[in-house]
Protein backbone atom coordinates (compact mmCIF):
# COMPACT_ATOMS: atom_id res chain seq x y z
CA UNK A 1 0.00 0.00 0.00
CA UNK A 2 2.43 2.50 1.05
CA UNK A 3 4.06 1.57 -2.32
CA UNK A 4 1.39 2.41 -4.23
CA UNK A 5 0.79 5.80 -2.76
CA UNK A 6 4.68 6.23 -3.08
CA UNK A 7 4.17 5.85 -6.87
CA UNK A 8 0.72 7.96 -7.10
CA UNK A 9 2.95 10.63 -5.45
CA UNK A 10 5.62 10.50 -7.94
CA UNK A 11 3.00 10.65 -10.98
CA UNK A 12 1.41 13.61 -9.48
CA UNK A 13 4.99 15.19 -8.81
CA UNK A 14 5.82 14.49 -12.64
CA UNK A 15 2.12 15.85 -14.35
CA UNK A 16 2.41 18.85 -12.18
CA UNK A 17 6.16 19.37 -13.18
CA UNK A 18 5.22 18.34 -16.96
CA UNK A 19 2.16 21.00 -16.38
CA UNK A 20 4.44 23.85 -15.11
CA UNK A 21 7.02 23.14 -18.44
CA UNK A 22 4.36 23.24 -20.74
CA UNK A 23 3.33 26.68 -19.36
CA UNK A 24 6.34 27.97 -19.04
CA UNK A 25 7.12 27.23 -22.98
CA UNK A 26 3.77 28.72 -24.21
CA UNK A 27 4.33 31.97 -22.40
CA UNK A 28 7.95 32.27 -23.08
CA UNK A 29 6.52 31.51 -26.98
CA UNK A 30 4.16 34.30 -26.58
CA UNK A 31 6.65 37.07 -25.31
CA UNK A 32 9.22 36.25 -28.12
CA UNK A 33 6.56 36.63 -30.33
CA UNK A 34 5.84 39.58 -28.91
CA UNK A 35 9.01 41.04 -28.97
CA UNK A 36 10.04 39.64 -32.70
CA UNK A 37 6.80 41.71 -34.14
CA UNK A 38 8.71 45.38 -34.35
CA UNK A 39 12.09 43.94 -34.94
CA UNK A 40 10.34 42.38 -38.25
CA UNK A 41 8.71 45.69 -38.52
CA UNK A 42 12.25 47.51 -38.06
CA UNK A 43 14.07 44.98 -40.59
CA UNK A 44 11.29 45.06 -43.26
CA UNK A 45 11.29 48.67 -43.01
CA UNK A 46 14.96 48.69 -43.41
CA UNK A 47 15.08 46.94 -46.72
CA UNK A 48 12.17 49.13 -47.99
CA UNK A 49 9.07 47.64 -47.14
CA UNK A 50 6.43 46.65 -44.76
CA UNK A 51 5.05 43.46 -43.48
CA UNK A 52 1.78 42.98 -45.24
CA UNK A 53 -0.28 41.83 -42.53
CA UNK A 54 0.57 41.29 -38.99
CA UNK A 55 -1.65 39.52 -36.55
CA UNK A 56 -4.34 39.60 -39.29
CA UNK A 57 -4.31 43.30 -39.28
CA UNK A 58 -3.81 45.93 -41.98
CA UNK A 59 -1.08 48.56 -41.25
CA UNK A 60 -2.76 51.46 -43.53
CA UNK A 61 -4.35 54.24 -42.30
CA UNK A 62 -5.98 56.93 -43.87
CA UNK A 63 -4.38 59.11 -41.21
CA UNK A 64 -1.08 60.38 -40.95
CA UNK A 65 0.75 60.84 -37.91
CA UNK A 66 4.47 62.02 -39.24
CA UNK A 67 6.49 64.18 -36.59
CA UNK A 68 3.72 65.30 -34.75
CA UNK A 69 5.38 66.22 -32.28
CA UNK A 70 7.88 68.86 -33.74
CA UNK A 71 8.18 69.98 -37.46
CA UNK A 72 11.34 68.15 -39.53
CA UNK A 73 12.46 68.35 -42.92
CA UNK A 74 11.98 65.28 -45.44
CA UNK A 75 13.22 64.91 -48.99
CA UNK A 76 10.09 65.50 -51.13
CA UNK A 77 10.09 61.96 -52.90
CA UNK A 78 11.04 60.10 -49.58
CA UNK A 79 8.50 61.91 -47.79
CA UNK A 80 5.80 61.00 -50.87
CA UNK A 81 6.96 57.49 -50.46
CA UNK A 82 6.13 57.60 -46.70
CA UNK A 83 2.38 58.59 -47.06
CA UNK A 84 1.92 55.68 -49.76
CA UNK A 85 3.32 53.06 -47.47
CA UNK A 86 1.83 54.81 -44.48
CA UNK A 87 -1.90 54.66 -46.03
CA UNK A 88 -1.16 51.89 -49.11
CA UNK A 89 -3.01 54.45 -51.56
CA UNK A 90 -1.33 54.85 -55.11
CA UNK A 91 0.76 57.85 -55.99
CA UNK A 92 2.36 58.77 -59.11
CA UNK A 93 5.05 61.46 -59.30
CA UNK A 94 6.62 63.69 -61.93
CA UNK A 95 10.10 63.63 -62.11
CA UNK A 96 10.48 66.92 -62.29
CA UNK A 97 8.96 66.82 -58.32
CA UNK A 98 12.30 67.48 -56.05
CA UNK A 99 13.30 69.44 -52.79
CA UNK A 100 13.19 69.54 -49.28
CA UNK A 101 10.32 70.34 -47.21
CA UNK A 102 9.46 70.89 -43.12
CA UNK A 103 6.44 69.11 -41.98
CA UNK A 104 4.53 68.24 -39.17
CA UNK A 105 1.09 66.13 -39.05
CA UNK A 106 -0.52 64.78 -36.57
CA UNK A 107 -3.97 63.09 -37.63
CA UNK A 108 -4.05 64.21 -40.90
CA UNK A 109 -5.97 62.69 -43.34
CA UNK A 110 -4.00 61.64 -46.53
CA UNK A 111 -5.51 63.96 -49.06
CA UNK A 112 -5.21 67.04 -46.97
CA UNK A 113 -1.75 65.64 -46.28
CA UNK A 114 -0.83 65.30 -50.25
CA UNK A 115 -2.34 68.96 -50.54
CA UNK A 116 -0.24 70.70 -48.37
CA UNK A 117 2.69 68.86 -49.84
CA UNK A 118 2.02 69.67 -53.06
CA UNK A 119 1.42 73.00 -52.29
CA UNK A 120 4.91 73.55 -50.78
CA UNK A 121 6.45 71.96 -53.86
CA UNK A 122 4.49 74.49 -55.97
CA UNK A 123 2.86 71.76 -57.98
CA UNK A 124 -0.63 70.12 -58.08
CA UNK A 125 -2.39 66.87 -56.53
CA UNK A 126 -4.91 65.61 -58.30
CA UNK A 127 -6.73 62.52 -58.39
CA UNK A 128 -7.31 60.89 -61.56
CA UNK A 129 -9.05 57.37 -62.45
CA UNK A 130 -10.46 57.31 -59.34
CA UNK A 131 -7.82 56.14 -57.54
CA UNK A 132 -4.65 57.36 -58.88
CA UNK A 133 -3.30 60.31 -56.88
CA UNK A 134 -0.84 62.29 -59.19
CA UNK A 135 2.11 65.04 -57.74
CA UNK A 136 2.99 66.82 -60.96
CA UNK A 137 2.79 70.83 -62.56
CA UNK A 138 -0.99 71.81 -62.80
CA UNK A 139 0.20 71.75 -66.79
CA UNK A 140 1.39 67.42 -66.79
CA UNK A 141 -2.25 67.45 -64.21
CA UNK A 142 -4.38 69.09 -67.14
CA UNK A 143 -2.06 66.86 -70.14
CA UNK A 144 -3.42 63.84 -68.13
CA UNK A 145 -6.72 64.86 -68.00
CA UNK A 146 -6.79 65.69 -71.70
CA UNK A 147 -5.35 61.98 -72.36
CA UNK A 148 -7.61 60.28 -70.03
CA UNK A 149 -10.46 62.07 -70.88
CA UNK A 150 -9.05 60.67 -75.13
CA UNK A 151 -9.60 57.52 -73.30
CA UNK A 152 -12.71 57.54 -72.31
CA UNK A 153 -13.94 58.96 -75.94
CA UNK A 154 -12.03 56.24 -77.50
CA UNK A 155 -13.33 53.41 -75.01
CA UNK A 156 -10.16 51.64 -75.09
CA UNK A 157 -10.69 49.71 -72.06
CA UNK A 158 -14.17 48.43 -73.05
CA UNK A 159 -12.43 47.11 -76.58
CA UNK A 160 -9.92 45.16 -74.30
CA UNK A 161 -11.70 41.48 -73.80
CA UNK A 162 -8.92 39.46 -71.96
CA UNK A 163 -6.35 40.17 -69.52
CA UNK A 164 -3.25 37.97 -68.63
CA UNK A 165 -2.95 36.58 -65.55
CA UNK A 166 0.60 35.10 -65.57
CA UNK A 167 3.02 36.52 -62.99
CA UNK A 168 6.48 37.82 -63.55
CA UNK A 169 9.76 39.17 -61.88
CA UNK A 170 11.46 42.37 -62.67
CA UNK A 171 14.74 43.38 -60.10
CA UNK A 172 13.09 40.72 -57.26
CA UNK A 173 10.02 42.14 -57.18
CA UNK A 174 6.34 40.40 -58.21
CA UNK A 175 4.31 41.84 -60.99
CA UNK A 176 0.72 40.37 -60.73
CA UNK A 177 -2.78 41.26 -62.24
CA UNK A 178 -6.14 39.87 -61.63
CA UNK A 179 -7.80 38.76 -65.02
CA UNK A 180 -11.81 39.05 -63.05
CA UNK A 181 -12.04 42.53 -63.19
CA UNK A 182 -8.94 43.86 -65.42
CA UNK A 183 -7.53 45.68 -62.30
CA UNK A 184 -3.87 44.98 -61.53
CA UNK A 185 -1.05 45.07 -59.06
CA UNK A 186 2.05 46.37 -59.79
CA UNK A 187 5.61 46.62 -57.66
CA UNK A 188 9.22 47.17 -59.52
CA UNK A 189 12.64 48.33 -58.17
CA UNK A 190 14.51 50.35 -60.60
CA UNK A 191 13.22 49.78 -63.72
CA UNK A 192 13.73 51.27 -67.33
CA UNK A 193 10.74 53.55 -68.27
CA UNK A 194 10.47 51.52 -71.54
CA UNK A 195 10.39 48.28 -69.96
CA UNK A 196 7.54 49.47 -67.49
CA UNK A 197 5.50 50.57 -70.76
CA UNK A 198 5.89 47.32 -71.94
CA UNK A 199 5.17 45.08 -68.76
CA UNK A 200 1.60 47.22 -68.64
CA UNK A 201 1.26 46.56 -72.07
CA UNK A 202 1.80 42.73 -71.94
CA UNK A 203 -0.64 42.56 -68.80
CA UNK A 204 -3.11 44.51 -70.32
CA UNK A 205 -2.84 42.10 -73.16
CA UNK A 206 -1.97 45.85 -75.17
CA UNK A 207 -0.55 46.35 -78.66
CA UNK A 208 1.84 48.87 -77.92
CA UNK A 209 4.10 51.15 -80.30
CA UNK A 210 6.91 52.34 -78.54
CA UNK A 211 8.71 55.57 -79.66
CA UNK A 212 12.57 54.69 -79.60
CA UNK A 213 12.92 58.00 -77.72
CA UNK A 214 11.62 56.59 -74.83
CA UNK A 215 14.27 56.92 -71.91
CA UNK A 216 14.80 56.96 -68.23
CA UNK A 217 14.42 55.13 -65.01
CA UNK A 218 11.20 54.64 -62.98
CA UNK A 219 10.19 52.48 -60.04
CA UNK A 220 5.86 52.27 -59.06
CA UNK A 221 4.10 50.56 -56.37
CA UNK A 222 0.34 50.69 -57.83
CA UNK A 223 -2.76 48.81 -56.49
CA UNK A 224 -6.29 47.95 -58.32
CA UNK A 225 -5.42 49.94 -61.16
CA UNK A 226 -6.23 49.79 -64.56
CA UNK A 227 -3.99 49.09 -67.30
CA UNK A 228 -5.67 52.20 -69.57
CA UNK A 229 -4.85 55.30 -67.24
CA UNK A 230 -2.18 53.79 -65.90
CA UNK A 231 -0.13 53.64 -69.15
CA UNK A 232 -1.64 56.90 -69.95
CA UNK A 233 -0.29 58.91 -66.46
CA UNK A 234 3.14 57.08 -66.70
CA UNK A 235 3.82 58.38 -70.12
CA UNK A 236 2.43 62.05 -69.67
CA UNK A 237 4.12 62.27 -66.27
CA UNK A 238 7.35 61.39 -68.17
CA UNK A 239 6.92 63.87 -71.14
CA UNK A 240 5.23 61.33 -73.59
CA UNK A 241 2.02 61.40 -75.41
CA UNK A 242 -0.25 58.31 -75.55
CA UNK A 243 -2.92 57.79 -77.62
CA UNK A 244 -5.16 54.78 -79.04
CA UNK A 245 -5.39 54.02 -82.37
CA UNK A 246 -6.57 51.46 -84.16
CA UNK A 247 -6.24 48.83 -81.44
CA UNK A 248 -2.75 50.26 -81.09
CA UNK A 249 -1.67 52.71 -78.15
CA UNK A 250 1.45 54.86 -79.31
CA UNK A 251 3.86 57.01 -76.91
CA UNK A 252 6.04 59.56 -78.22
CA UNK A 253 7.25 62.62 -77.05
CA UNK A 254 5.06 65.77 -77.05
CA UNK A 255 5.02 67.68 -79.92
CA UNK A 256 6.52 71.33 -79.53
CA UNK A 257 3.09 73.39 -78.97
């Protein structure tokens, strides 16, 4: 008897000790975890990105909170790059968009934001194809109106009946597009403005007749866009026409007015 509750003892010794490991690794699991969430944050944001989703959360805001606290001075393109990865809306800038600029905004929303940005870089935001928020000269904001607007009148999208929906690499970084709805993703390093031109075209499923004088170096980070006004800004913004005709789109530089 007394050997029996000898060895009871020791199995309740060992499922209480077994108990207190188990614990002990699921909370030490959980404060790692914890702790490992803004050091991936830091690292990602290091190489030039953000997680997509932590914890099954979204990390865009429509809000801006960027030195709230006290007013500091961002390049103008770094600063532009901020409020797209802050909020994950699309922004396309001129290249001719450059400088320094002192800000401060605490709850701001993003269009107010891109307003008084634009406004200190004496240059115009406007938001085209209803989700396309362009940084450019009020002139390159009215060219792209004009061409859009060509668009529209020449129903180029509605003639376009299938979409590709391979995937691609350009520099290490995924080109995608959903076929459903003719909306597409698109994310480059560094790429040649000619070879952008082309990637929209071959997504879009686009004949495309590309003027040789077509030069210069881009990068984009667009979502749910379509492959119409998005060729159109790119090439305007970069001092090309583009027009649609006869099932063709052609981009060459502006004529002299």
């Amino acid at each position: 008897m007394t050997g029996r509750l000898s060895f009871k003892a020791d199995v309740f010794n060992f499922n209480a000790f077994s108990s207190f490991k188990y614990a002990f690794v699921i909370a030490s699991i959980v404060y790692f975890t914890a702790q490992a969430v803004p050091i991936l944050d830091t690292a990602c944001a290091a190489e030039g990105h953000l997680p997509e989703v932590l914890a099954g959360q979204s990390q865009f805001s429509e809000y801006l909170n960027i030195s709230p606290g006290s007013i500091e001075v961002y390049d103008a393109r770094t600063l532009i790059d901020l409020i797209a990865a802050s909020t994950g809306i699309n922004i396309l800038v001129s290249p001719s968009v450059h400088g320094k600029i002192d800000v401060s905004f605490k709850d701001v929303h993003f269009n107010q934001a891109l307003d008084a940005v634009a406004g200190k870089l004496k240059c115009s935001h406007s938001i085209v194809a209803g989700n396309i928020h362009i940084i450019a000269s009020q002139t390159v904001v009215d060219r792209i109106n004009d061409c859009l607007d060509m668009g529209f009148r020449e129903k180029a999208v509605a003639n376009m009946n299938s979409y590709s929906t391979e995937s691609s690499a350009y520099g290490g970084n995924q080109v995608a597009k959903s076929s459903a709805s003719g909306y597409f993703s698109l994310k480059t390093g560094q790429i040649d403005l000619s070879d952008l031109m082309r990637l929209i075209a071959k997504y879009g499923n686009m004949e495309l007749d590309l003027s040789q004088d077509v030069r210069g170096m881009t990068r984009v980070k667009l979502s749910d866009v379509m492959h119409d006004p998005v060729l159109r800004c790119i090439s305007v913004l970069n001092g090309y026409d583009c027009s649609y005709e006869n099932g063709v789109y052609r981009i060459f530089p502006f004529k002299a007015d």
